[in-house]
Protein backbone atom coordinates (compact mmCIF):
# COMPACT_ATOMS: atom_id res chain seq x y z
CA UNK A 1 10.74 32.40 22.86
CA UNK A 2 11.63 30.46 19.49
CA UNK A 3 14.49 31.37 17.69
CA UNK A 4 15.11 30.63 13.90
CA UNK A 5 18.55 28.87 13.30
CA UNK A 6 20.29 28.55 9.93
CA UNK A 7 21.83 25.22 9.53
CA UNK A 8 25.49 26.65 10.93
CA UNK A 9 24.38 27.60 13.73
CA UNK A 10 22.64 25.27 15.21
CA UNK A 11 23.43 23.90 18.50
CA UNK A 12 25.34 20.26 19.19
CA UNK A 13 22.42 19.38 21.08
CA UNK A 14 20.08 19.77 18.22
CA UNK A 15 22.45 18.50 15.71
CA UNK A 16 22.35 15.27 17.96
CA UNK A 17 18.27 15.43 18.21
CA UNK A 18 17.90 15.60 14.25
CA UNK A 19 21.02 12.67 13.84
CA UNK A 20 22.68 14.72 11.48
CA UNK A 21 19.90 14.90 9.25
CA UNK A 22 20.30 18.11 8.54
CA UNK A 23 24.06 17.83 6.77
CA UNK A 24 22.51 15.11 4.58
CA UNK A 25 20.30 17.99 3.55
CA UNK A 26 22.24 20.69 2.94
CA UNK A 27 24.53 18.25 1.09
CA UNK A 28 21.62 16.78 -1.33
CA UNK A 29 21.40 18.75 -5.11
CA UNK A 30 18.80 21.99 -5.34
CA UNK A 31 18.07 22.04 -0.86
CA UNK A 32 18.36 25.59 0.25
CA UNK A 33 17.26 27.39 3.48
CA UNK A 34 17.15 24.28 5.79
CA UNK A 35 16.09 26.11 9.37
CA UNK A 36 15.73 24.46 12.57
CA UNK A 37 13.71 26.36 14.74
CA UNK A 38 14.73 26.17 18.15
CA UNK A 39 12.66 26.11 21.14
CA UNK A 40 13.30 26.54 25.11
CA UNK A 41 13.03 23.23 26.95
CA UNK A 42 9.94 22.56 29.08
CA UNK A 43 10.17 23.16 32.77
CA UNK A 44 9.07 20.10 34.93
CA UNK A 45 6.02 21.48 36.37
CA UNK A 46 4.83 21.96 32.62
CA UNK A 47 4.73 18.68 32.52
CA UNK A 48 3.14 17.42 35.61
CA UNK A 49 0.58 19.84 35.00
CA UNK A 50 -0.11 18.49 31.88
CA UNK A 51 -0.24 14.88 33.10
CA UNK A 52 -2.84 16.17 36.25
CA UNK A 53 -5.13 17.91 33.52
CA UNK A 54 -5.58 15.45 31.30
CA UNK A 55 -5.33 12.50 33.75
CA UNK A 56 -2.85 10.27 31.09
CA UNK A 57 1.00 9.85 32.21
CA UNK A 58 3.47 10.53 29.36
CA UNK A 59 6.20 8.17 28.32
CA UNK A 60 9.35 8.82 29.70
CA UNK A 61 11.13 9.51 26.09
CA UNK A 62 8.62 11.95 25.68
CA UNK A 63 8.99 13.51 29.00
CA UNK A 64 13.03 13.47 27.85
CA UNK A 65 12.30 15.04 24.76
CA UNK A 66 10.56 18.00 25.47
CA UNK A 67 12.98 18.45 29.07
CA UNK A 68 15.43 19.17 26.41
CA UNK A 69 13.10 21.22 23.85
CA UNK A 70 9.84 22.38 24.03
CA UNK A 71 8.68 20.85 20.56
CA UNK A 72 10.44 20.46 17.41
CA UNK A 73 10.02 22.03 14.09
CA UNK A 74 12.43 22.33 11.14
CA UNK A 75 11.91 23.18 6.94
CA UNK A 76 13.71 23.14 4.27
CA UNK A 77 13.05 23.87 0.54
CA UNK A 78 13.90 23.31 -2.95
CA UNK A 79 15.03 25.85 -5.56
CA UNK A 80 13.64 24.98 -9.15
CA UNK A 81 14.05 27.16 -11.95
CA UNK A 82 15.43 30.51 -9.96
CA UNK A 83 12.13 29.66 -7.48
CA UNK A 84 12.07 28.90 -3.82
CA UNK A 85 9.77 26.04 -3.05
CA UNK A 86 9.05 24.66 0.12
CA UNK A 87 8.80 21.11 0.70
CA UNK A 88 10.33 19.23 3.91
CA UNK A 89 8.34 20.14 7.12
CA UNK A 90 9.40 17.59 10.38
CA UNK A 91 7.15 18.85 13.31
CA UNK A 92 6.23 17.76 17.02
CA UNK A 93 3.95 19.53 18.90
CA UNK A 94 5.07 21.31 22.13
CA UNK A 95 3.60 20.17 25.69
CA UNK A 96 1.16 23.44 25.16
CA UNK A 97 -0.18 21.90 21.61
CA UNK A 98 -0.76 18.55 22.59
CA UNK A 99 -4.02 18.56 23.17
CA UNK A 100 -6.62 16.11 22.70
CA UNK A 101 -8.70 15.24 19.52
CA UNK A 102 -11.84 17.27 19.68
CA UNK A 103 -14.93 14.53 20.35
CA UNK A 104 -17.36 17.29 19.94
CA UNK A 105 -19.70 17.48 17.25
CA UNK A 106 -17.91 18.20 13.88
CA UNK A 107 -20.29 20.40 12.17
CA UNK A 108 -21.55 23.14 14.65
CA UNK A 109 -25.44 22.18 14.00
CA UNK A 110 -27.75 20.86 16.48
CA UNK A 111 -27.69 16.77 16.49
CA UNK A 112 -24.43 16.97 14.41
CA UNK A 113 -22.83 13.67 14.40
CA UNK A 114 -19.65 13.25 16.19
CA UNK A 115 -16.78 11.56 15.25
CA UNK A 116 -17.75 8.43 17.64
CA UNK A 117 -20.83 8.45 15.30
CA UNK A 118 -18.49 8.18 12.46
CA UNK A 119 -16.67 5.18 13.75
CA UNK A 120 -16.98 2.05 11.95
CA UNK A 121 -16.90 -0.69 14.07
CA UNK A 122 -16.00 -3.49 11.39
CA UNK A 123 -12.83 -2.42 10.99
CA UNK A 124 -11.19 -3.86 14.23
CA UNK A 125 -7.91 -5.42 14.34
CA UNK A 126 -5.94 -8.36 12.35
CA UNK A 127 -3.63 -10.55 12.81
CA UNK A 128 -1.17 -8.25 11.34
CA UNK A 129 -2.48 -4.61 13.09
CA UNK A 130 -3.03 -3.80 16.51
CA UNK A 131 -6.68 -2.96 17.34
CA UNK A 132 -7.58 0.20 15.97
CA UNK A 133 -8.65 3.57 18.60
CA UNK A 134 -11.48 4.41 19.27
CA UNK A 135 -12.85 7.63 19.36
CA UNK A 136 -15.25 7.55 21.82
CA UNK A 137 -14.12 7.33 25.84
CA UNK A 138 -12.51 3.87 24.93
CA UNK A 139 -9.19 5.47 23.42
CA UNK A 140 -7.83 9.17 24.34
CA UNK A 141 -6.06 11.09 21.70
CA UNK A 142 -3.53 13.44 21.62
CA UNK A 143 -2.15 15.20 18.27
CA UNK A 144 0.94 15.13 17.78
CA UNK A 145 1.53 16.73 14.39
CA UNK A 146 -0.76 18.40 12.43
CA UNK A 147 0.97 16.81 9.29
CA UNK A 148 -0.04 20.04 6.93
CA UNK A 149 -3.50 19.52 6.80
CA UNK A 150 -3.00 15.97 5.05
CA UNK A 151 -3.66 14.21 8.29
CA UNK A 152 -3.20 14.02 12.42
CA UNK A 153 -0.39 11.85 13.85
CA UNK A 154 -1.39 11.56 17.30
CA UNK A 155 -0.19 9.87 20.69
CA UNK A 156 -2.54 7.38 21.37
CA UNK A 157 -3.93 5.61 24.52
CA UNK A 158 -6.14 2.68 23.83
CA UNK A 159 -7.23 1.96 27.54
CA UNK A 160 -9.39 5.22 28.50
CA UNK A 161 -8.40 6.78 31.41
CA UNK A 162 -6.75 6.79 33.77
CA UNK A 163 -4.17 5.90 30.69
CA UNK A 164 -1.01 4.61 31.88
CA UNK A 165 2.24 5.72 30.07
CA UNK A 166 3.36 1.89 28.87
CA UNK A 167 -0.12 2.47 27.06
CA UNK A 168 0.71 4.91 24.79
CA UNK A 169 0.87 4.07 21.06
CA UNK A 170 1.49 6.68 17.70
CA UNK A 171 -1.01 6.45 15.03
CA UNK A 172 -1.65 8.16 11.64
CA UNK A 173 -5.33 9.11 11.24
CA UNK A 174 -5.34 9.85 7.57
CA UNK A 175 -8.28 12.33 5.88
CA UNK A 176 -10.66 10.13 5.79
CA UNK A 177 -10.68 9.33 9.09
CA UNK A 178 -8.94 5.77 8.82
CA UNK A 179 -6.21 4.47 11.47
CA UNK A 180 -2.88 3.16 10.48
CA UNK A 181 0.14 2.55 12.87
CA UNK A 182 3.03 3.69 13.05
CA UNK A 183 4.92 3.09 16.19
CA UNK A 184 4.80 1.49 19.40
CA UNK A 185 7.15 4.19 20.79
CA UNK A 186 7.64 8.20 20.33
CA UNK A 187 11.51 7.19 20.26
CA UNK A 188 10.81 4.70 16.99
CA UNK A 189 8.43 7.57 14.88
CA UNK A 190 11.37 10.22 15.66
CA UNK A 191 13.32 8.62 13.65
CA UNK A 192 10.74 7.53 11.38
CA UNK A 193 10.45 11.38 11.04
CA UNK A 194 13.47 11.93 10.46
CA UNK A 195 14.58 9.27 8.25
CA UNK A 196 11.71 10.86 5.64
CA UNK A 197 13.05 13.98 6.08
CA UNK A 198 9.77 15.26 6.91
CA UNK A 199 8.32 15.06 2.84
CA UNK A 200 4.84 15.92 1.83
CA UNK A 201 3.01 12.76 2.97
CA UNK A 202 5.33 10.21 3.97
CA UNK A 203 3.30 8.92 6.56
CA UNK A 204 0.72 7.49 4.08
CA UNK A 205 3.97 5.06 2.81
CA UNK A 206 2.76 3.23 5.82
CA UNK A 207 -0.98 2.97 4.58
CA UNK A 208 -2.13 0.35 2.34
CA UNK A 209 -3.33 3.32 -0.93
CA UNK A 210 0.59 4.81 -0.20
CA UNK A 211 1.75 7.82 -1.39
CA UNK A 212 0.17 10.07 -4.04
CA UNK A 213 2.15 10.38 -7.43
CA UNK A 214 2.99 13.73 -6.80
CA UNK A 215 4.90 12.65 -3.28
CA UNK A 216 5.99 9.64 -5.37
CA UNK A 217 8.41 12.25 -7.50
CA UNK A 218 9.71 14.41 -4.17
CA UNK A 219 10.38 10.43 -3.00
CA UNK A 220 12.12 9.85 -6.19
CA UNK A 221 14.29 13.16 -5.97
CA UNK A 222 15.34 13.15 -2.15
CA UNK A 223 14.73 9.16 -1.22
CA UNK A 224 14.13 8.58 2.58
CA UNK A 225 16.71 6.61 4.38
CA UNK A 226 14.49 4.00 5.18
CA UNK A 227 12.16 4.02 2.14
CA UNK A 228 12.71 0.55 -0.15
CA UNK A 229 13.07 2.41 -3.63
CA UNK A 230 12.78 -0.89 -5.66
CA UNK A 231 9.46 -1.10 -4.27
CA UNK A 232 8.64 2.51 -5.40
CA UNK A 233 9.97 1.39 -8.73
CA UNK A 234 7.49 -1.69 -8.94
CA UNK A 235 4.45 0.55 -7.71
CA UNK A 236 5.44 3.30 -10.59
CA UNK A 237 5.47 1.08 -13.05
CA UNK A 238 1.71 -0.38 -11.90
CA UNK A 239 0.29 3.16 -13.14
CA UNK A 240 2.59 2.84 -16.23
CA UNK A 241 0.01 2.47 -19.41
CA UNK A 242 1.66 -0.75 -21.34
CA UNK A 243 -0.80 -0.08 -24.63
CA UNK A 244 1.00 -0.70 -28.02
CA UNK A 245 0.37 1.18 -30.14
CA UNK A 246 2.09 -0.77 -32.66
CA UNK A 247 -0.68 -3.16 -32.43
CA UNK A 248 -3.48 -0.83 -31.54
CA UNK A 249 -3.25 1.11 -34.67
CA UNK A 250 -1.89 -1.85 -36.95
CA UNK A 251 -4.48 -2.64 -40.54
CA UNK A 252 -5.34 -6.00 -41.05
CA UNK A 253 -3.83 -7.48 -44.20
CA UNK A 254 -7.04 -8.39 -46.14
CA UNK A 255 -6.82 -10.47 -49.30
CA UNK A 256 -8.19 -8.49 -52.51
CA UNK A 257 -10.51 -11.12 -54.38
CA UNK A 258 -11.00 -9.68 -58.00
CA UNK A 259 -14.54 -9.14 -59.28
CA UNK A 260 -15.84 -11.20 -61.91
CA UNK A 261 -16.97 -9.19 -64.80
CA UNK A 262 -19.94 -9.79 -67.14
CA UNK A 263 -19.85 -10.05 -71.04
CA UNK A 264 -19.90 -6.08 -72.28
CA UNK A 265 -22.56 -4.83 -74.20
CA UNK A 266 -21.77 -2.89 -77.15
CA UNK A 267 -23.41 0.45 -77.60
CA UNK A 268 -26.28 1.75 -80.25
CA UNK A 269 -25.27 1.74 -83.46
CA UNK A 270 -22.47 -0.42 -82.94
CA UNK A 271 -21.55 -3.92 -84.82
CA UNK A 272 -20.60 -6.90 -82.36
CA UNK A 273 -18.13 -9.36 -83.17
CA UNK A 274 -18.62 -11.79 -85.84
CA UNK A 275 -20.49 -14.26 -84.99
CA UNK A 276 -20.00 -17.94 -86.49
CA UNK A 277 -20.95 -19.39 -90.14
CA UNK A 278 -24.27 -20.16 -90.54
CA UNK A 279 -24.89 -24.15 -91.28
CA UNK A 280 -28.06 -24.56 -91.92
CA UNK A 281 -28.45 -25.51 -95.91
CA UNK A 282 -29.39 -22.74 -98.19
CA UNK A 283 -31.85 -22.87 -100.95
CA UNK A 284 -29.82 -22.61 -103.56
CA UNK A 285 -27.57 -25.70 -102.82
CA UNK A 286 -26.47 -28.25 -105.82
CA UNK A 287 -29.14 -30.78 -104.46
CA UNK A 288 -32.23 -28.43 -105.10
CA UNK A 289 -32.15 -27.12 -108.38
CA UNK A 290 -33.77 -23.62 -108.70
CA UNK A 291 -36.34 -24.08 -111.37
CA UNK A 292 -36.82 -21.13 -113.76
């Protein structure tokens, strides 16, 4: 039976599990109601039953880890502006819940494709990534966390079945139904886990499109342990617009050239200017004599 546990009273044991993560929460500004809840450990048989079912042999820290509980799942939320919000969700499914991805058909029509069908093929590995899972017989899947609807982390084998327990891999299968890895261990993504104390997306900070702007501001109020905030910085300011409008919106300084104007004509019934002496000779000069 699960019990809910307030942050005081939760047991040494779990206090160890989370690393303390959960006094760095209560201690950070506006984090209320941060709730652990607690879960019975797994008997052994639960296990081995498991393993015999789906023919796959679990790692040993994962056998550990649910020996001691049965799953893991705590919350906590932010208050903002006299409301509650919640934000932080770190989850692992219990030995009952990890179950494998379905490989039936995803839309329940006759000749639906599958998501083998869906696989593309190109995108194998590089010299930086593993090889990818398949999700045909080639790989077996297990999910892991349910990651809010934004995604599946799951336990991966790569080498079919029988699948060995050195085998075992944890990847991020995002919405679009792209890998990315995480972790070659289920020790390594606990802490991964809870190092991002368990914000809205974090495990897309380990895809190459990263975190959406509005995870980029929970990131910016409650930074993850491990997250490089001068990169976060650098990748803000690549959305930043850098127009100026200084020079956007700046007139060109054009040069007024004065019109040339014409010689005015003067109006009816006007006189124009004098105009000047006549010199042609006139008839009555001294040299022609006017006779009478």
């Amino acid at each position: 039976m699960e019990e809910m546990l307030p942050l005081g009273c939760s047991k040494p044991h779990l206090e160890k599990l989370t690393l303390g993560i959960t006094r760095i929460l209560e201690s950070s500004p506006d984090v209320t109601e941060v709730t652990i809840i607690e879960k019975p450990p797994a008997e052994c048989h639960m296990i081995s039953s498991w393993e015999q079912k789906n023919n796959c042999m679990l790692p040993e820290d994962v056998k550990n880890f649910n020996l001691m509980t049965n799953g893991f799942h705590t919350t906590w939320s932010v208050k903002l502006d006299e409301h509650t919000i919640p934000l932080g969700s770190m989850v692992i499914n219990s030995i009952a819940k990890l179950t494998q991805l379905n490989q039936s058909s995803v839309y329940s029509l006759p000749n639906a494709p599958t998501l083998a069908d869906m696989e593309d093929d190109a995108l194998e590995a590089s010299e930086n990534q593993p090889e990818k899972p398949h999700f045909d017989s080639r790989s077996v899947i297990f999910e892991l966390d349910p990651c809010n609807g934004n995604g599946k982390v799951c336990v991966v084998y790569k080498r079919g079945k029988p699948a060995l327990a050195q085998d075992a891999e944890i990847w991020f299968l995002d919405r679009a139904l792209y890998w990315h890895f995480l972790t070659d261990s289920f020790t390594a993504y606990c802490r991964l886990l809870i190092t991002h104390l368990g914000l809205p997306q974090w495990q897309y900070a380990f895809t190459s499109y990263g975190i959406s702007p509005q995870a980029k501001q929970w990131f910016n109020m409650y930074k993850p342990i491990t997250y490089n905030t001068d990169l976060l910085a650098e990748e803000t300011n690549c959305f930043v617009n850098k127009l100026d409008p200084s020079r956007v919106f700046k007139s060109k300084n054009k040069t007024l050239i004065p019109k040339k104007k014409g010689p005015v004509q003067p109006a009816a019934g006007q006189k124009g200017p004098p105009g000047p002496p006549s010199t042609s000779k006139s008839s009555s000069s001294p040299g022609n004599p006017v006779r009478k």
